[in-house]
Protein backbone atom coordinates (compact mmCIF):
# COMPACT_ATOMS: atom_id res chain seq x y z
CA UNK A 1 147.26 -42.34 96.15
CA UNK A 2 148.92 -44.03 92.97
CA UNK A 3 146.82 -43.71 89.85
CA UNK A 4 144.70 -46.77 89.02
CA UNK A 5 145.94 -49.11 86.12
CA UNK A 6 144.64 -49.01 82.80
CA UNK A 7 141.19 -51.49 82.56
CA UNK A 8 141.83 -53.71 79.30
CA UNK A 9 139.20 -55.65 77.41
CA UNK A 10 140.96 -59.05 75.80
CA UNK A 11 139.56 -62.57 74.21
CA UNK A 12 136.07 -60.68 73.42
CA UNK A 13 134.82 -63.37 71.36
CA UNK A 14 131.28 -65.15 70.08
CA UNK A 15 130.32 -68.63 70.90
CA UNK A 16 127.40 -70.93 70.95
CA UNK A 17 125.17 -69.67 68.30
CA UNK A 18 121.78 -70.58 67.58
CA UNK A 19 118.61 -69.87 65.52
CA UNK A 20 117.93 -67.56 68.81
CA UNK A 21 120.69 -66.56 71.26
CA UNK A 22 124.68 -66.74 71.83
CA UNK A 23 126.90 -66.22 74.13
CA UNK A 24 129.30 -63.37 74.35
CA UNK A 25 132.26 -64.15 76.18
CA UNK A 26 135.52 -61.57 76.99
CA UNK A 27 138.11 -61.34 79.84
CA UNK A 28 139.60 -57.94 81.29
CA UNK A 29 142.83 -56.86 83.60
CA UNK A 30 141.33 -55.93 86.50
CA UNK A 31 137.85 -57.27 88.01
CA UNK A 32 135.18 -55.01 86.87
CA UNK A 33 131.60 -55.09 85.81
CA UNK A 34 130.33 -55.67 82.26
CA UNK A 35 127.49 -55.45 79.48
CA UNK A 36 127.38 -56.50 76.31
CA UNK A 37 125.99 -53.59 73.77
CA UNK A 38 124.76 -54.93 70.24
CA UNK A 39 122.41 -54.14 67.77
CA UNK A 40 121.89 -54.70 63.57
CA UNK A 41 124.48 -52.11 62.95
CA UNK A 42 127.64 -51.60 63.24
CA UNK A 43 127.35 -47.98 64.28
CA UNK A 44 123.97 -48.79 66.13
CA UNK A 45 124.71 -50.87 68.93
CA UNK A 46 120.91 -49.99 70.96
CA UNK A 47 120.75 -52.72 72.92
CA UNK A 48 122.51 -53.68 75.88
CA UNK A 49 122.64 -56.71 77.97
CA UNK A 50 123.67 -55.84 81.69
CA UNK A 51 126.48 -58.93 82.60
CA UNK A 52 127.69 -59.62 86.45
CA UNK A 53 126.90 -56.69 88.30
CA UNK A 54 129.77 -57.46 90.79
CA UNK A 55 133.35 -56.56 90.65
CA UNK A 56 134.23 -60.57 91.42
CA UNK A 57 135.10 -61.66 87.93
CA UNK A 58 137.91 -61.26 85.53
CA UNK A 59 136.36 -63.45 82.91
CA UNK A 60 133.29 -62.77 81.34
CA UNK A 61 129.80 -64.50 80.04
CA UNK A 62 126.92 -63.42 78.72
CA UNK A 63 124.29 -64.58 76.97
CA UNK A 64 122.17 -62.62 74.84
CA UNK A 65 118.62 -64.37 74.04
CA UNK A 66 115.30 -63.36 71.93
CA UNK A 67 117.39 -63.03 68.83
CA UNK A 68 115.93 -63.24 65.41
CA UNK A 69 117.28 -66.51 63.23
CA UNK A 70 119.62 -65.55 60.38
CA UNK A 71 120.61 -62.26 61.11
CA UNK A 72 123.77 -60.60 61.87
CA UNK A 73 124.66 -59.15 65.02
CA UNK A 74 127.07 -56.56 65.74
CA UNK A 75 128.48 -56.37 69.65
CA UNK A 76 131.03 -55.08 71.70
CA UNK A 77 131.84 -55.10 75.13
CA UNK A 78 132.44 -52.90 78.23
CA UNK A 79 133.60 -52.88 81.14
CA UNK A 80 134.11 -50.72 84.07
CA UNK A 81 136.65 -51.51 87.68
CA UNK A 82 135.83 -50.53 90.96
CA UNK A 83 137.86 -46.95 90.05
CA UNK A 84 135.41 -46.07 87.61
CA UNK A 85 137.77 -46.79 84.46
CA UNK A 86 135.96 -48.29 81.65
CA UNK A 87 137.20 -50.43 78.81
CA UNK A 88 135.47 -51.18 75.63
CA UNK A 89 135.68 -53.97 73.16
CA UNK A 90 135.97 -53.45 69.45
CA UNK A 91 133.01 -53.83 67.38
CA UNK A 92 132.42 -57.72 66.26
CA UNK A 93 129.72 -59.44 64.24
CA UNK A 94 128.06 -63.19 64.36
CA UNK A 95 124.87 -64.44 62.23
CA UNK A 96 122.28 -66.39 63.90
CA UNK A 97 121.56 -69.94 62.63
């Protein structure tokens, strides 16, 4: 069989930030599943937020709630196709209002 294309993470980006949640939103190649991972460090991204669980979407949302007000959160994203190949997001930051 021909090898399966390269899975590629673009557009991973913050939006609708409050004194609790926000939404993470990113689009990818291929359709694929997706979680957000985040955490208060940069290097310590603990906590993970399971997205669509289906391989039906190119584009991405996800909201991440329970969040503490004015405090920074680090994220990235990462996906994975039907193939198995997984893509991940650089590391990005937003504070909470």
């Amino acid at each position: 069989p021909p090898p399966s294309p390269a899975l590629f993470i673009s557009n991973a980006r913050h939006s609708l930030i409050t004194q609790n949640s926000a939404r993470i939103n990113w689009d990818a190649n291929d359709f694929c599943t997706g979680q957000v991972e985040y955490g208060l460090a940069a290097n310590q991204l603990t906590m993970k937020n399971i997205a669509e669980l289906t391989y039906n979407y190119k584009s991405h949302q996800q909201p991440l709630n329970g969040l503490s007000p004015a405090t920074t959160y680090f994220y990235r994203v990462v996906s994975k196709n039907a193939a198995g190949i997984t893509a991940t997001s650089g590391v990005a930051s937003f504070t909470t209002l």
